[in-house]
Structure formats: structure tokens, C-alpha cells
Protein backbone atom coordinates (compact mmCIF):
# COMPACT_ATOMS: atom_id res chain seq x y z
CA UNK A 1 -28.93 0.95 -21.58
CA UNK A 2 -27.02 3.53 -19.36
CA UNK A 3 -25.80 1.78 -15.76
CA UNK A 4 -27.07 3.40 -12.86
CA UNK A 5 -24.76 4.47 -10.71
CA UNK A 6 -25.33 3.50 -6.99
CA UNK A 7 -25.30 6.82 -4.70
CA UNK A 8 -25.79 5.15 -1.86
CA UNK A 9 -22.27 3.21 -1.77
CA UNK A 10 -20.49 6.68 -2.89
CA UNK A 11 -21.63 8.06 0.05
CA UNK A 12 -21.28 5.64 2.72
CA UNK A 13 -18.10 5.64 1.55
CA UNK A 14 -17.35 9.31 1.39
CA UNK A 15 -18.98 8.35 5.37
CA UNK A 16 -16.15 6.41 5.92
CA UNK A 17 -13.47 8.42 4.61
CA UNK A 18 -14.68 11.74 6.54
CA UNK A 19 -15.22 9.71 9.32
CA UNK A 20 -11.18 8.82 9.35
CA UNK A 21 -9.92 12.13 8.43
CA UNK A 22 -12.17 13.22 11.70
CA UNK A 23 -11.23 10.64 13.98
CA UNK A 24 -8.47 10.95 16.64
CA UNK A 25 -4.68 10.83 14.83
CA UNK A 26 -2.37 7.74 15.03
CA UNK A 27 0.72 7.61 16.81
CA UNK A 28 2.25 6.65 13.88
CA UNK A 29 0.69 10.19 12.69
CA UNK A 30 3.45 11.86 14.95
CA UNK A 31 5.71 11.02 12.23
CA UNK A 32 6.66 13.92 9.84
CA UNK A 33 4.69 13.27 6.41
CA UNK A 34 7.12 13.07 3.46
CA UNK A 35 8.60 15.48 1.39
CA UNK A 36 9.16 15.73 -2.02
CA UNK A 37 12.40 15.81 -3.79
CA UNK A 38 13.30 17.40 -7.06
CA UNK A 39 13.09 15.10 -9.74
CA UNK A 40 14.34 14.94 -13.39
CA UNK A 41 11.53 16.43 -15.58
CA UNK A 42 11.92 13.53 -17.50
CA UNK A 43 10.53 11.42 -14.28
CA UNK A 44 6.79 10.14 -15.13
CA UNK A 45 7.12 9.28 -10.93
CA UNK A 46 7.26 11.16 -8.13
CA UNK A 47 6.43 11.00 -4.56
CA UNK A 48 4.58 13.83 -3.26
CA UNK A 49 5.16 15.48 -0.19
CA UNK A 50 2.59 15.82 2.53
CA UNK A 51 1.85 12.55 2.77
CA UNK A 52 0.96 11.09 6.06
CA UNK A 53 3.10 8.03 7.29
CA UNK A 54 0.47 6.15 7.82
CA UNK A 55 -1.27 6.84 4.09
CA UNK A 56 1.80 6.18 2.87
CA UNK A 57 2.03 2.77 4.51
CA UNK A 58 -1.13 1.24 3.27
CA UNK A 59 0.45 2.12 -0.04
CA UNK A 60 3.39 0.15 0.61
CA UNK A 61 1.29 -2.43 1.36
CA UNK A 62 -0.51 -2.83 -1.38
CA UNK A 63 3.03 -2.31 -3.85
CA UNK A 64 4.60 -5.16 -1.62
CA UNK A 65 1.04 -7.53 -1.77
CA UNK A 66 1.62 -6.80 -5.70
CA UNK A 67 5.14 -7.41 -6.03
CA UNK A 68 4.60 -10.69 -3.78
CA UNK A 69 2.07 -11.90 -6.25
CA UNK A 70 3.74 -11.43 -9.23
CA UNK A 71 6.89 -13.50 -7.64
CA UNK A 72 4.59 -16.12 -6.85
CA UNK A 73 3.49 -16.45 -10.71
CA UNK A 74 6.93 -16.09 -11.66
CA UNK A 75 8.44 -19.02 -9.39
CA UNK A 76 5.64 -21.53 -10.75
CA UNK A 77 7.50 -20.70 -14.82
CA UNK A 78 10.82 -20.84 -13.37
CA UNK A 79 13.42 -23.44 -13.17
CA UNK A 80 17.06 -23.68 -11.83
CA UNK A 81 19.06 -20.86 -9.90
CA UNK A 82 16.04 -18.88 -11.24
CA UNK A 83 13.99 -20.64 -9.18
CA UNK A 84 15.97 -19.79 -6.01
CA UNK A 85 16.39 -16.61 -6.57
CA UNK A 86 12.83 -15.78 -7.40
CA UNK A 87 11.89 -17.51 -3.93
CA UNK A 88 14.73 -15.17 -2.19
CA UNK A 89 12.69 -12.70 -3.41
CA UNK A 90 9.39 -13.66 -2.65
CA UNK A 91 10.69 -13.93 0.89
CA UNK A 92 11.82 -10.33 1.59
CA UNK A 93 8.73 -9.35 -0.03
CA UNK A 94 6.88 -11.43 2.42
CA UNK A 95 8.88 -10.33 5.42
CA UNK A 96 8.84 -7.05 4.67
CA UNK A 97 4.94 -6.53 3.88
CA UNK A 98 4.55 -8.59 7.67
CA UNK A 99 6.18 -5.59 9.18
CA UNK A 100 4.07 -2.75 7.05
CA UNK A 101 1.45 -4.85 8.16
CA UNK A 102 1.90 -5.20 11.64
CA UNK A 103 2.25 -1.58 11.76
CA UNK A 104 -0.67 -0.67 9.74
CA UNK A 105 -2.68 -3.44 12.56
CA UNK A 106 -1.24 -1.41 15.55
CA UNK A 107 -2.61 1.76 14.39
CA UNK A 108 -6.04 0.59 13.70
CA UNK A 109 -5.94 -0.15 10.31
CA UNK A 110 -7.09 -3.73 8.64
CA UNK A 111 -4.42 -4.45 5.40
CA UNK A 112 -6.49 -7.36 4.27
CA UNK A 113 -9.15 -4.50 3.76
CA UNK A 114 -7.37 -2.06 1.50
């Protein structure tokens, strides 16, 4: 039997995203958005340009909440050096997703929700 799919969440949360792109710009949105550099046709990754500071830090968030997991599962298996070196790790990780976050937080936005 074929799922249903639930309309009603789909549009609150279209709601919610036209609600942002209508509400009143960040600070942070003073900032230019990026640009995109040429890249090596070879490249499967590239970062597009247009993209507003603070989209882009809510993905930076999320790629340093990821990379700070995956340390964490890492230091449990290691042993040694290793094991110092992973934690080195984890903590710039840490540190540096605090500051993302704290600036996401100060322009309205909730990490812990994306």
C-alpha cells in the first residue's frame, strides 16, 4: 500500500521558509554572499556563488556538528598518540562550531534546530 504523503507539513513548511525569505534581513546579511571560483572540471564540488552568509553558516554548522561526531566515534577506537590527536581535533571542531553558532544565535537563528 502506497504512503500518503502529508500536505499539511509540506506546506507549513513552505510557511516557514517564505516566511524567512520575507522577513526583515540580518546584519550578518550585509555581508557580500559568496562567489564562485573556477574549478577543475574534474571537481564533483563546488561552492556556488550567491549564497547568503548567513545560509552559508548554518551549513557550516551542520559540516562542523558532522565532523565533531565522527571524531567522537573515532576517539572511543583509538589508542596512543592517535588518541591525542583525534581529541586535538575534536576540540577545534568544537571551538570552531561554538563560534558559527554563536553567530547563527545573534542573528536569530536556533543551530540545535537545523
Amino acid at each position: 500500500m502506497k504512503k500518503k504523503r502529508d500536505d499539511h507539513q509540506h506546506d507549513e513548511a513552505t510557511r516557514r521558509i517564505v516566511d524567512e525569505l520575507d522577513a526583515e534581513p540580518a546584519p550578518l546579511d550585509s555581508l557580500n554572499p559568496t562567489r564562485n571560483d573556477d574549478v577543475s572540471p574534474a571537481s564533483p564540488f563546488a561552492v556556488r556563488g550567491n549564497v547568503r552568509a548567513l545560509e552559508a553558516l548554518k551549513h557550516v554548522s551542520m559540516l562542523l556538528k558532522s565532523a565533531e561526531e565522527v571524531s567522537d566515534e573515532i576517539t572511543e577506537r583509538a589508542s596512543g598518540i592517535e588518541r591525542g590527536l583525534v581529541w586535538s581535533l575534536v576540540h577545534s571542531v568544537e571551538m570552531s562550531r561554538s563560534l558559527v553558532d554563536a553567530l547563527l544565535k545573534g542573528n536569530g537563528v536556533d543551530p540545535e534546530s537545523l
